[in-house]
C-alpha atoms as a PDB file:
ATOM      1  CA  UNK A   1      16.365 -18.367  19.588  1.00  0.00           C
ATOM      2  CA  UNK A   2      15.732 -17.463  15.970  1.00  0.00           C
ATOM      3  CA  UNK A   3      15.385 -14.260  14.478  1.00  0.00           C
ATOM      4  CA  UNK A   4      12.311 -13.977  12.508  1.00  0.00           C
ATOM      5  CA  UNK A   5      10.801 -11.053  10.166  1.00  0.00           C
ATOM      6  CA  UNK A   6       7.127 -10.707  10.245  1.00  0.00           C
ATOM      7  CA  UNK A   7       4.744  -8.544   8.090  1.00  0.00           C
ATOM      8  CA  UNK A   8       1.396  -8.057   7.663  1.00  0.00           C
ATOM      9  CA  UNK A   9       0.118  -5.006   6.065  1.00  0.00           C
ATOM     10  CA  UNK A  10       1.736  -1.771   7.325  1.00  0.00           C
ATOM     11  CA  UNK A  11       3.378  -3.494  10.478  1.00  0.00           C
ATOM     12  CA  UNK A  12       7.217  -4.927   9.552  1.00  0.00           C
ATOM     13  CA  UNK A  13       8.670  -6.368  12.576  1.00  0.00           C
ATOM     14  CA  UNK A  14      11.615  -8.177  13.404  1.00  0.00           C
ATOM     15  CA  UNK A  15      11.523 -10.551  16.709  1.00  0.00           C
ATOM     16  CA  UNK A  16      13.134 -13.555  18.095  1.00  0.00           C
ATOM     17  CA  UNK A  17      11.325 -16.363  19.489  1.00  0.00           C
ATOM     18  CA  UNK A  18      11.594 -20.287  19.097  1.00  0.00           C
ATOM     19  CA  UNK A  19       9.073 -20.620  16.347  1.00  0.00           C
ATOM     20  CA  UNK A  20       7.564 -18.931  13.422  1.00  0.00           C
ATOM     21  CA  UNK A  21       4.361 -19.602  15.459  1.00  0.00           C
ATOM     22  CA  UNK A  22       5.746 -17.896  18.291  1.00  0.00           C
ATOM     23  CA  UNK A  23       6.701 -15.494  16.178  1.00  0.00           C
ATOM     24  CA  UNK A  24       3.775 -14.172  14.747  1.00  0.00           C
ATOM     25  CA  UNK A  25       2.123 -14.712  18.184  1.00  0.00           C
ATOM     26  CA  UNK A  26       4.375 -11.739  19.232  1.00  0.00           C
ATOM     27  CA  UNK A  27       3.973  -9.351  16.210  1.00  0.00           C
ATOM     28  CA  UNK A  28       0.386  -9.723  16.985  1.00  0.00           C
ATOM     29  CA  UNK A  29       0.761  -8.392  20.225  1.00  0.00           C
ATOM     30  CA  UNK A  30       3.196  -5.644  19.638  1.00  0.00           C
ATOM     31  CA  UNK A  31       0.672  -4.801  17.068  1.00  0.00           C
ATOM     32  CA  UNK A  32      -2.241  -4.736  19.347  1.00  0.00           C
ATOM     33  CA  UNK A  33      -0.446  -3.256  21.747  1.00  0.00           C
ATOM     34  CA  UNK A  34      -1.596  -0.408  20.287  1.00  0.00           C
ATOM     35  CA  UNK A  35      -5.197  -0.012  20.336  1.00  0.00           C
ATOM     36  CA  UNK A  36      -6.175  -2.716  23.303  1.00  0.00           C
ATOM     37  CA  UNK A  37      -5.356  -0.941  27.133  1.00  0.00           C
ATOM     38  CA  UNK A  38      -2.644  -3.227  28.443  1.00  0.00           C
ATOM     39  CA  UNK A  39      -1.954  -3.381  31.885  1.00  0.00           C
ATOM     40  CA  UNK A  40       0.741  -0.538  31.410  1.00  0.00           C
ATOM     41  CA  UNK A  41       2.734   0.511  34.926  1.00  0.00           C
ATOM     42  CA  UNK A  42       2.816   3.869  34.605  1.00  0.00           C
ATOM     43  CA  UNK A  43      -0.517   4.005  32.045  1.00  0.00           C
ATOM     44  CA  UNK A  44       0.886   4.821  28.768  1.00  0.00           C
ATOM     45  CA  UNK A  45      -1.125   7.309  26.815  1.00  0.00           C
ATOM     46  CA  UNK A  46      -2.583   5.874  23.388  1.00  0.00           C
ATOM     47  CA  UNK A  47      -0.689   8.978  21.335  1.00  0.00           C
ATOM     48  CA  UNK A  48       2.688   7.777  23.058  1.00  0.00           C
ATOM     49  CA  UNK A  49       1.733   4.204  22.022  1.00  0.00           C
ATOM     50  CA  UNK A  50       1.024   5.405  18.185  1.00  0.00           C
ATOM     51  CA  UNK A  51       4.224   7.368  18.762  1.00  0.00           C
ATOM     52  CA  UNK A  52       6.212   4.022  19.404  1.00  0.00           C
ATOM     53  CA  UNK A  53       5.059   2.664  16.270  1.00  0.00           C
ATOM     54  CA  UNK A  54       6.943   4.001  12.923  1.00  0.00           C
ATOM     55  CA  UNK A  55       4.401   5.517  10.571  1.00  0.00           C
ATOM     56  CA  UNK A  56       1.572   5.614  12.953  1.00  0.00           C
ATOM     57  CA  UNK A  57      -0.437   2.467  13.891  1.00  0.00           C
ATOM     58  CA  UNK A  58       0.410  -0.360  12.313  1.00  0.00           C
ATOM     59  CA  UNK A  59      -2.895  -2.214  10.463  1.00  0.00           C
ATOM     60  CA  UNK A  60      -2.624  -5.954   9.747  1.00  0.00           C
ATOM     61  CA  UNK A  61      -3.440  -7.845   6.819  1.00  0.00           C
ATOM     62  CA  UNK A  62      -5.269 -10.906   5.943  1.00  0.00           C
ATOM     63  CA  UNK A  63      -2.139 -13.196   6.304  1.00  0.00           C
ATOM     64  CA  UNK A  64       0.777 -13.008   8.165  1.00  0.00           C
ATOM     65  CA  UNK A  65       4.023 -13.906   6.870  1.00  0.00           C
ATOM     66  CA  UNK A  66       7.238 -15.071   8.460  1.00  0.00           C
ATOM     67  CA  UNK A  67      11.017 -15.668   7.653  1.00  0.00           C
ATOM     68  CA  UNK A  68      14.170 -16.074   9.069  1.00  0.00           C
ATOM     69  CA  UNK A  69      15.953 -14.307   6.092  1.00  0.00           C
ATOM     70  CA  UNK A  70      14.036 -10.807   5.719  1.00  0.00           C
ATOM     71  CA  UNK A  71      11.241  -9.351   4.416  1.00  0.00           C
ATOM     72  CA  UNK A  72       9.595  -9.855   1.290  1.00  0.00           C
ATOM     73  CA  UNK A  73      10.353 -13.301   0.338  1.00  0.00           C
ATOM     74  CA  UNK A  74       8.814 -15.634  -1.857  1.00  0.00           C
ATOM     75  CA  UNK A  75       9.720 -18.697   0.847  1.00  0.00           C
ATOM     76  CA  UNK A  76       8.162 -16.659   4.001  1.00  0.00           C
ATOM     77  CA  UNK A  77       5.606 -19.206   5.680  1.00  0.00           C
ATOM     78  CA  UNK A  78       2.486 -17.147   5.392  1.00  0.00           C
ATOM     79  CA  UNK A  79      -0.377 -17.780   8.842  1.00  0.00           C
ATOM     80  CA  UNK A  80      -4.004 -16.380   8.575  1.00  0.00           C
ATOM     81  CA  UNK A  81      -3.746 -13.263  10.774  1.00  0.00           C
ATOM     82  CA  UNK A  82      -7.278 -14.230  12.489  1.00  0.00           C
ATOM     83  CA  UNK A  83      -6.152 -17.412  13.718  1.00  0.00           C
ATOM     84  CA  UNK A  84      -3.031 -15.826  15.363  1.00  0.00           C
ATOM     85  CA  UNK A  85      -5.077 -13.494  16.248  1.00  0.00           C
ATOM     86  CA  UNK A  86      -7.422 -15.924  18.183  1.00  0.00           C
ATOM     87  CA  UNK A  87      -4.506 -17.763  20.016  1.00  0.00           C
ATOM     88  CA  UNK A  88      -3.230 -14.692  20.929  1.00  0.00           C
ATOM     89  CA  UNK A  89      -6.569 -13.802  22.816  1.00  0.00           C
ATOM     90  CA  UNK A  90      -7.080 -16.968  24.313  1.00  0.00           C
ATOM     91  CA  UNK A  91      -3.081 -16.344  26.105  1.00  0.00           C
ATOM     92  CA  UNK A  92      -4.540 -12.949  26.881  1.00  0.00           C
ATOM     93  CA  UNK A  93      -7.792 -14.496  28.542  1.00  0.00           C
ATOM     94  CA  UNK A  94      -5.940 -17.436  30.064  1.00  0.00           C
ATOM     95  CA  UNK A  95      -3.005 -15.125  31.842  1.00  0.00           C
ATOM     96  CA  UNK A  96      -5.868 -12.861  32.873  1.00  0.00           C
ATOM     97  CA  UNK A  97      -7.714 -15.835  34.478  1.00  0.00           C
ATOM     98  CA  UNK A  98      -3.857 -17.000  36.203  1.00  0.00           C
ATOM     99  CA  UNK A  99      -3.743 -12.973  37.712  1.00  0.00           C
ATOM    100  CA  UNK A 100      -6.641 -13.133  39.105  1.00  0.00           C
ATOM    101  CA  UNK A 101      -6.582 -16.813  40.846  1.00  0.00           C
ATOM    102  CA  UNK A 102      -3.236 -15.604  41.901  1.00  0.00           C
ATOM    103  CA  UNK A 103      -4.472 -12.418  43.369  1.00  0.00           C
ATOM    104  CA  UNK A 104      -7.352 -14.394  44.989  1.00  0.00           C
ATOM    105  CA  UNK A 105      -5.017 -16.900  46.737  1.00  0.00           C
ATOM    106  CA  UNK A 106      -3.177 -14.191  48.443  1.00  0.00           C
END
């Protein structure tokens, strides 16, 4: 897997994942991480989750953009943050609907 760099506003990030796509998909959830209740196990207070973030909560942009060489650069591929945002709610919704056919089958 690559390593990518992904910004958007305040939020830096640095993840690996097999696609700029995939990416960005995961900066948007470490980035909503923060505001959204997850199912945490324990439940993680919402001042320890804006503790985990450097500089307080991190607040997205319009666009998101991604490289493989580092922040900042002219040849990042750049993603409207509301359509990552989207796909990244319809995982959310479809893993949620998976949980609970799985709990139901039991």
């Amino acid at each position: 897997m690559a390593k990518y760099y992904v910004q958007s506003g305040t939020m830096r990030t640095v993840v690996q994942a097999e696609s700029s796509r995939k990416a960005a998909l995961w900066a948007v959830h470490q980035a909503m991480q923060q505001v959204l209740p997850m199912d945490d196990d324990p439940p993680v207070s919402v001042e320890l989750k804006t503790e985990n973030v450097s500089d307080g909560v991190a607040v997205l942009s319009q666009r998101l953009r991604i490289s493989e060489r580092g922040f900042d650069r002219e040849d990042s591929t750049s993603m409207p943050t509301m359509g990552v945002v989207t796909e990244w709610n319809e995982l959310v919704v479809t893993l949620d609907r998976l949980e609970k056919m799985l709990y139901h089958a039991k």
